[in-house]
PDB file of N, CA and C in Angstrom:
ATOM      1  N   UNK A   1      13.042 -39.160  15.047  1.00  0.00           N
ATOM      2  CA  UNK A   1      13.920 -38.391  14.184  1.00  0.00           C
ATOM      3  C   UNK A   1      14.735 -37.466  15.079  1.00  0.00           C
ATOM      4  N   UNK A   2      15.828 -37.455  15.057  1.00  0.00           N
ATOM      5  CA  UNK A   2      16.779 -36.686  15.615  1.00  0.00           C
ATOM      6  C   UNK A   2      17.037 -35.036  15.471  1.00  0.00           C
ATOM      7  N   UNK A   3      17.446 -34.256  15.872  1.00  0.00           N
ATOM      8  CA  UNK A   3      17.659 -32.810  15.383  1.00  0.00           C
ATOM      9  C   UNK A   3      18.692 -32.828  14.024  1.00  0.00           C
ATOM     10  N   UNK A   4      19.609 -34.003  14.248  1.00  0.00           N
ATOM     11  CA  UNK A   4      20.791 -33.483  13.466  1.00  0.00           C
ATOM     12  C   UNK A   4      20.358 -33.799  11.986  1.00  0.00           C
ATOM     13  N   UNK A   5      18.686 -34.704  11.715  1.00  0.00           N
ATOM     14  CA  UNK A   5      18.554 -35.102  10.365  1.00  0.00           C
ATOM     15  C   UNK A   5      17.042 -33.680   9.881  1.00  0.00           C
ATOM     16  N   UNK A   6      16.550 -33.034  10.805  1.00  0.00           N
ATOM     17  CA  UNK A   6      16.044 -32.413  10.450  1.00  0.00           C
ATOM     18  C   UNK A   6      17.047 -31.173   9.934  1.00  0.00           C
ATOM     19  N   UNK A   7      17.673 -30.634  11.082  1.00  0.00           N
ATOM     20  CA  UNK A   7      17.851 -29.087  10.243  1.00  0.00           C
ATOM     21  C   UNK A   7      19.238 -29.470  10.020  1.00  0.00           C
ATOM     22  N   UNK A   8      19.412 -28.576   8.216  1.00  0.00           N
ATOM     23  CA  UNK A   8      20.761 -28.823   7.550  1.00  0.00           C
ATOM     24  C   UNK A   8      21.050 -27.317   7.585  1.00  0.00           C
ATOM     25  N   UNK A   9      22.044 -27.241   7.645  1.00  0.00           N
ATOM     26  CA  UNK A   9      23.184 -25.843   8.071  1.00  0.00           C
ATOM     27  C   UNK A   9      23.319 -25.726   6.358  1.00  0.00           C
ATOM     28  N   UNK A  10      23.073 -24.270   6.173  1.00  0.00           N
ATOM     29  CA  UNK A  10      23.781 -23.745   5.013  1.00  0.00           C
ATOM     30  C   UNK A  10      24.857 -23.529   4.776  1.00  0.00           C
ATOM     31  N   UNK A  11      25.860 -24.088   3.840  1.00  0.00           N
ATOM     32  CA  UNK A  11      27.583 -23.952   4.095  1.00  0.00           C
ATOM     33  C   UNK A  11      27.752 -22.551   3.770  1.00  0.00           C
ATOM     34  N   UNK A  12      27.054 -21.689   2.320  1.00  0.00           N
ATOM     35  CA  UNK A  12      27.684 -20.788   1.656  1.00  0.00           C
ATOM     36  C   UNK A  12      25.972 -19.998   1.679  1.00  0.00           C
ATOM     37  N   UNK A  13      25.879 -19.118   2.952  1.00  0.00           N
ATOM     38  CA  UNK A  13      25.076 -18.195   2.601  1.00  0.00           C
ATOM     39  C   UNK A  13      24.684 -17.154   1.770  1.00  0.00           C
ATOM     40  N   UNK A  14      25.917 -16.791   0.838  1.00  0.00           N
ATOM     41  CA  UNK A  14      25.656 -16.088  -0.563  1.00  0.00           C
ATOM     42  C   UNK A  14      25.117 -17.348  -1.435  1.00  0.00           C
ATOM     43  N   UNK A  15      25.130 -18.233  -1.652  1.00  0.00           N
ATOM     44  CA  UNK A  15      24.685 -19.507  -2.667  1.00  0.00           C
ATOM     45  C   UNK A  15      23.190 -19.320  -2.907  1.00  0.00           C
ATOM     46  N   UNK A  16      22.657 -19.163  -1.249  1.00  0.00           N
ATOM     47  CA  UNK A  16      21.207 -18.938  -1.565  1.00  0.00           C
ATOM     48  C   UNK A  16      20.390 -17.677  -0.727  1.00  0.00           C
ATOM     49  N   UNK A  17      21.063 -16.763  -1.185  1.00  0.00           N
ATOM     50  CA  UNK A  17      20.894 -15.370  -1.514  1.00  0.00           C
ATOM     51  C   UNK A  17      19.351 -14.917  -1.882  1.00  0.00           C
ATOM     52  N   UNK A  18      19.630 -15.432  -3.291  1.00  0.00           N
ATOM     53  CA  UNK A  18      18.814 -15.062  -4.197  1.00  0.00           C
ATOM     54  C   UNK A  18      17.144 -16.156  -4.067  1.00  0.00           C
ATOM     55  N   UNK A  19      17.389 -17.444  -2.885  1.00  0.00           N
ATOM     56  CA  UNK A  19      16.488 -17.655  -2.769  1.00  0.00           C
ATOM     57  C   UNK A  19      15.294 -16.849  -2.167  1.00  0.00           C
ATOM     58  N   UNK A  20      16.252 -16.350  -1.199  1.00  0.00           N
ATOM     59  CA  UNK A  20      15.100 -15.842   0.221  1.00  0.00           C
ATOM     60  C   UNK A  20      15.182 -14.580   0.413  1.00  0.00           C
ATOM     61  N   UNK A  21      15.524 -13.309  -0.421  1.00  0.00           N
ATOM     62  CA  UNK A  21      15.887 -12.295  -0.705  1.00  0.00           C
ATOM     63  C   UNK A  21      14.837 -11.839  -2.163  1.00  0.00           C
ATOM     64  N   UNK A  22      14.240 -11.116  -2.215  1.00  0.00           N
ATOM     65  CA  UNK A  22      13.467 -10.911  -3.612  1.00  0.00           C
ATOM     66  C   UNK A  22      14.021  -9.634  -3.701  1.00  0.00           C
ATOM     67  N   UNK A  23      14.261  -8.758  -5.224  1.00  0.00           N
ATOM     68  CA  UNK A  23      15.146  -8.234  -5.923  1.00  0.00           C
ATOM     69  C   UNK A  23      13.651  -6.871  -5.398  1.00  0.00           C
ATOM     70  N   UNK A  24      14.017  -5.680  -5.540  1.00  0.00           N
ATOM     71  CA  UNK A  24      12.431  -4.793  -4.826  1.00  0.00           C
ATOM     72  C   UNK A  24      12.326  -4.760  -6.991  1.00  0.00           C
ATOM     73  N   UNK A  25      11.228  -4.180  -7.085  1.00  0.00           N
ATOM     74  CA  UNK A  25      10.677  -4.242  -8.352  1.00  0.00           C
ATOM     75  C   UNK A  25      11.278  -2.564  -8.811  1.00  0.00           C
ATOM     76  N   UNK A  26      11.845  -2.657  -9.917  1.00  0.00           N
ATOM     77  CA  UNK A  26      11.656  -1.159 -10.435  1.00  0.00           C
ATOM     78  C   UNK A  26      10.465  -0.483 -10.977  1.00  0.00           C
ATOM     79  N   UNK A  27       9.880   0.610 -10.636  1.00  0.00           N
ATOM     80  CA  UNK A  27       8.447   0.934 -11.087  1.00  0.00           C
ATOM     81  C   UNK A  27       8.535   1.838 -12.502  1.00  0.00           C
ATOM     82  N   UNK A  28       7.557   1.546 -13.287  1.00  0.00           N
ATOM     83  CA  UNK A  28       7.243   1.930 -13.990  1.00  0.00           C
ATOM     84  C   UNK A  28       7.375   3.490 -14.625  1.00  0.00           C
ATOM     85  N   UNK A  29       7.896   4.260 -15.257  1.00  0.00           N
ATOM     86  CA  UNK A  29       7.611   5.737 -15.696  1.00  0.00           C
ATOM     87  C   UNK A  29       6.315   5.834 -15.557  1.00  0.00           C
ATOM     88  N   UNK A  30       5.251   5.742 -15.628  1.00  0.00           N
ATOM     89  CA  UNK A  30       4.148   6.206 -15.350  1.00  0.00           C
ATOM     90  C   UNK A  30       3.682   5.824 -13.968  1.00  0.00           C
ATOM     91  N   UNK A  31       4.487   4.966 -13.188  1.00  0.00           N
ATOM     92  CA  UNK A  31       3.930   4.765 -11.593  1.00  0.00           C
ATOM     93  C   UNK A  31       4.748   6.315 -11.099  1.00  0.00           C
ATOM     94  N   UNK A  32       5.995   6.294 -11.299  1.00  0.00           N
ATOM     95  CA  UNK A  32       6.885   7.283 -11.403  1.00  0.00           C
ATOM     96  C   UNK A  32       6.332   9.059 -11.231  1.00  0.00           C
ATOM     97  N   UNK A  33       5.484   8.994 -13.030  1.00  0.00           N
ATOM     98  CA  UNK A  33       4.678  10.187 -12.926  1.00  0.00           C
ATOM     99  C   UNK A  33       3.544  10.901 -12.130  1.00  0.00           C
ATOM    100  N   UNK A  34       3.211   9.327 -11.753  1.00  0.00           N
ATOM    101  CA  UNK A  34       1.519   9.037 -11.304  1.00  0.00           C
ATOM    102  C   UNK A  34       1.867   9.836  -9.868  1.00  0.00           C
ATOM    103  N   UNK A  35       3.159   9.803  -9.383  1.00  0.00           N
ATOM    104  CA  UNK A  35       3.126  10.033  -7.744  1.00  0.00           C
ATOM    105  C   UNK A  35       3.071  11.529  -7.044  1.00  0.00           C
ATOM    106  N   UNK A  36       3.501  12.266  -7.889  1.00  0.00           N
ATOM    107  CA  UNK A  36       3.785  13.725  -7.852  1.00  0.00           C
ATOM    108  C   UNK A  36       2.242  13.975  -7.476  1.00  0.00           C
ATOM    109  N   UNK A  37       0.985  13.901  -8.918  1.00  0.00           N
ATOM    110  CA  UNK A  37       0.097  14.376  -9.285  1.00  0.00           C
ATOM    111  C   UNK A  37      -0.757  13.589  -7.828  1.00  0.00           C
ATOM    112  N   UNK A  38      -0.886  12.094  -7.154  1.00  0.00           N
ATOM    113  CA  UNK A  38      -1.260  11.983  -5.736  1.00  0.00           C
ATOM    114  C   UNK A  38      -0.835  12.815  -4.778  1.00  0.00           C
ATOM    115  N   UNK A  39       0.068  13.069  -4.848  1.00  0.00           N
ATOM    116  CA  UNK A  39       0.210  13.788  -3.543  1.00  0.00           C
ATOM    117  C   UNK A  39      -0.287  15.264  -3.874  1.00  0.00           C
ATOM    118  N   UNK A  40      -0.347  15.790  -4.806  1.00  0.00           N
ATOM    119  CA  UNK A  40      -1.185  16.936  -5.168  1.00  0.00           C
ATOM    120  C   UNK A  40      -2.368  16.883  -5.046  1.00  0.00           C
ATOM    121  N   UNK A  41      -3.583  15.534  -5.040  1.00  0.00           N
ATOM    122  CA  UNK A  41      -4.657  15.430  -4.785  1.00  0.00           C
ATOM    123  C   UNK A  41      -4.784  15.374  -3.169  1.00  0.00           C
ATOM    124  N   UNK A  42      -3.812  14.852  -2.752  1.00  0.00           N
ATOM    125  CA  UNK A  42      -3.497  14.485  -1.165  1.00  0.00           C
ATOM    126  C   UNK A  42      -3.595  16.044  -0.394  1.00  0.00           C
ATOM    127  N   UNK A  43      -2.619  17.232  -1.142  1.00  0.00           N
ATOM    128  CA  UNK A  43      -2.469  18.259  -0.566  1.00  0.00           C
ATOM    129  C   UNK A  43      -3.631  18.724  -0.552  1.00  0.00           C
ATOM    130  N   UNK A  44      -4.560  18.957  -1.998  1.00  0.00           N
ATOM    131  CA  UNK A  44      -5.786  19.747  -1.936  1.00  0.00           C
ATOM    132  C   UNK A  44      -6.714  18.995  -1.174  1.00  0.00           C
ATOM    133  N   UNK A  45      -6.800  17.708  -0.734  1.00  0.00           N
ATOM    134  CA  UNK A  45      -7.978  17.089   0.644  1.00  0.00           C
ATOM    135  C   UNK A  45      -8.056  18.088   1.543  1.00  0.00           C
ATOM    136  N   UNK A  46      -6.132  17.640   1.883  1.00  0.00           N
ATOM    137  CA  UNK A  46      -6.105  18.504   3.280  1.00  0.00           C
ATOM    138  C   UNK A  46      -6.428  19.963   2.964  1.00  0.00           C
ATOM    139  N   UNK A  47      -6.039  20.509   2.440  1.00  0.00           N
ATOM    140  CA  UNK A  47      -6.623  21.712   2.611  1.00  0.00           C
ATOM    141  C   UNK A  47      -8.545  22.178   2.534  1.00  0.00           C
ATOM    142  N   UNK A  48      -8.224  21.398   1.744  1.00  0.00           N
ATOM    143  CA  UNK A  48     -10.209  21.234   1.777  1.00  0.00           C
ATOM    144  C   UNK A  48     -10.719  21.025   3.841  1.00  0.00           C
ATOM    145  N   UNK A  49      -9.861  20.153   4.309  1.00  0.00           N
ATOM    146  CA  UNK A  49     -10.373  19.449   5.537  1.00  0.00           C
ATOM    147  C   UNK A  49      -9.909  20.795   6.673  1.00  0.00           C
ATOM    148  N   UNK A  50      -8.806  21.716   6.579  1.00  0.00           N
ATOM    149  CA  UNK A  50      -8.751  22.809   7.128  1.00  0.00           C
ATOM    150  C   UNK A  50      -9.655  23.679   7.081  1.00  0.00           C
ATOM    151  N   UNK A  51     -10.521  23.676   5.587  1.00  0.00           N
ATOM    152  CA  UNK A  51     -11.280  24.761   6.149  1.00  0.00           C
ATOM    153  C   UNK A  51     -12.440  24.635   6.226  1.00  0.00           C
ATOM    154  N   UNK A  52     -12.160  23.473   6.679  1.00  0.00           N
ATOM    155  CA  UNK A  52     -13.896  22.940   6.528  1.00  0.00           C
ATOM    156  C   UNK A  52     -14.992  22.607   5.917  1.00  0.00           C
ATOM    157  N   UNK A  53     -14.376  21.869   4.139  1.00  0.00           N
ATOM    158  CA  UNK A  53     -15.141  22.149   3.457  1.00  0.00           C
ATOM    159  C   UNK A  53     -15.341  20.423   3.109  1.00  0.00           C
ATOM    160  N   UNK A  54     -15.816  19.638   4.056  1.00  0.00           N
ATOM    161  CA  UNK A  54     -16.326  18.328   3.651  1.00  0.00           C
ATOM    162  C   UNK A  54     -17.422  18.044   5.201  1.00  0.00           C
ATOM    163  N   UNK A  55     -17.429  16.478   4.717  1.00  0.00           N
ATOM    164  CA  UNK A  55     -18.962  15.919   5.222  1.00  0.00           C
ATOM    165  C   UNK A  55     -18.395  14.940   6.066  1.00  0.00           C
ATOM    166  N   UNK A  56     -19.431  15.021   7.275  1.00  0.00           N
ATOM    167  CA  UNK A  56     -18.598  13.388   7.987  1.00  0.00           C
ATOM    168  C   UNK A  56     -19.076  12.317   7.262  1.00  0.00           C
ATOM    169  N   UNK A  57     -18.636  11.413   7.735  1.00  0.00           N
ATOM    170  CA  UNK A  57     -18.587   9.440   6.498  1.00  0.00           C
ATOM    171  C   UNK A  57     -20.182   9.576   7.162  1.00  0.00           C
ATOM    172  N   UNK A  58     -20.748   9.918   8.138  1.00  0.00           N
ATOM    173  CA  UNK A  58     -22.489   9.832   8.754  1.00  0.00           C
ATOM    174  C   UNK A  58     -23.189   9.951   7.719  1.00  0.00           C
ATOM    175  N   UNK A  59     -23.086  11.567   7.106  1.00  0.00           N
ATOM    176  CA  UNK A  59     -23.930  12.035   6.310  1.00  0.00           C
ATOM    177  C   UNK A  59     -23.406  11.721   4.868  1.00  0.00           C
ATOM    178  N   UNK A  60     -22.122  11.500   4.233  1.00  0.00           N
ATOM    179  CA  UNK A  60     -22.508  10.554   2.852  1.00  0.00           C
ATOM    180  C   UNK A  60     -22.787   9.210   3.175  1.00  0.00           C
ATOM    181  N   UNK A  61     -22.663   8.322   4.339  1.00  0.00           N
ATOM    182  CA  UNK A  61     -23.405   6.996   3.636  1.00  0.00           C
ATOM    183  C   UNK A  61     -25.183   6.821   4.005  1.00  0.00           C
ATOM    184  N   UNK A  62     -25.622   8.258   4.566  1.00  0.00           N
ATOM    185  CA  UNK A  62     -26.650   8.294   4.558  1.00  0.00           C
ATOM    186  C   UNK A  62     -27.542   8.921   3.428  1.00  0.00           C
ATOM    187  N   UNK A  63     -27.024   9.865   2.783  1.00  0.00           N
ATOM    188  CA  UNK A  63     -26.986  10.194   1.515  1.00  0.00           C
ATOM    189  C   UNK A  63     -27.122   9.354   0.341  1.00  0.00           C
ATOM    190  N   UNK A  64     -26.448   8.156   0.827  1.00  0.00           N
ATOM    191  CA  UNK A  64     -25.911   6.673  -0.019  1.00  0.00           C
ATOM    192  C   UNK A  64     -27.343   5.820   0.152  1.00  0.00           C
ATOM    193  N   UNK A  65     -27.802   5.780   1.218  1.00  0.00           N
ATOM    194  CA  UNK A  65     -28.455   5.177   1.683  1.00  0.00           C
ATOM    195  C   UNK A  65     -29.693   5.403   1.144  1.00  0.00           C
ATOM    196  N   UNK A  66     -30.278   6.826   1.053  1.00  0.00           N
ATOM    197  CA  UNK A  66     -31.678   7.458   0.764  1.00  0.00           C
ATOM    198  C   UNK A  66     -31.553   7.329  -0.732  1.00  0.00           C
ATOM    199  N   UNK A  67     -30.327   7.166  -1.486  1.00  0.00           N
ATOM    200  CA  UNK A  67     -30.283   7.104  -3.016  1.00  0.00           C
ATOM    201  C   UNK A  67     -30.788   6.062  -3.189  1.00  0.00           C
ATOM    202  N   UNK A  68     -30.269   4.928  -2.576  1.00  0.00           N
ATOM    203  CA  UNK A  68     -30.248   3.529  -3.011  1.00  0.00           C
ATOM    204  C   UNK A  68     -31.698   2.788  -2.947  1.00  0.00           C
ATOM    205  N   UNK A  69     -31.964   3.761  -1.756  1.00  0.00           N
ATOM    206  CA  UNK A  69     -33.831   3.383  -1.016  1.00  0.00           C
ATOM    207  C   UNK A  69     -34.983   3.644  -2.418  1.00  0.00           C
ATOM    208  N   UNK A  70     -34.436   4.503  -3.318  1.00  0.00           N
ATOM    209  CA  UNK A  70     -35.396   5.622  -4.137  1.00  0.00           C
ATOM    210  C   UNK A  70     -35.426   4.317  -5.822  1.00  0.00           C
TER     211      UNK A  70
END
């Protein structure tokens, strides 16, 4: 098989556009709402993690661990 029967040249690259191009999705009013109130949970982590007020991943999946044992 030759090159010239494998690949075919597109004449009119707007024609197929819409093949290989996907449209982005519009989101939802409530994905919309949902995003504000994450990043508000996001802010209070970090601030939690400034002042020191969590656990390393060690001691909850060991925590996890002694539950699960019981």
């Amino acid at each position: 098989m030759n090159s010239s029967t494998r690949v075919q040249p597109i004449n009119d690259p707007k024609s197929h556009a819409t093949e290989t191009v996907e449209t982005p999705s519009v989101r939802s009013n409530e994905e919309r709402e949902a995003i504000p109130e994450l990043l508000k949970v996001l802010m209070l982590g970090h601030h939690e993690i400034e002042r020191g007020e969590f656990r390393s991943a060690d001691e909850v999946f060991t925590e996890l661990d002694q539950e699960g044992a019981q």
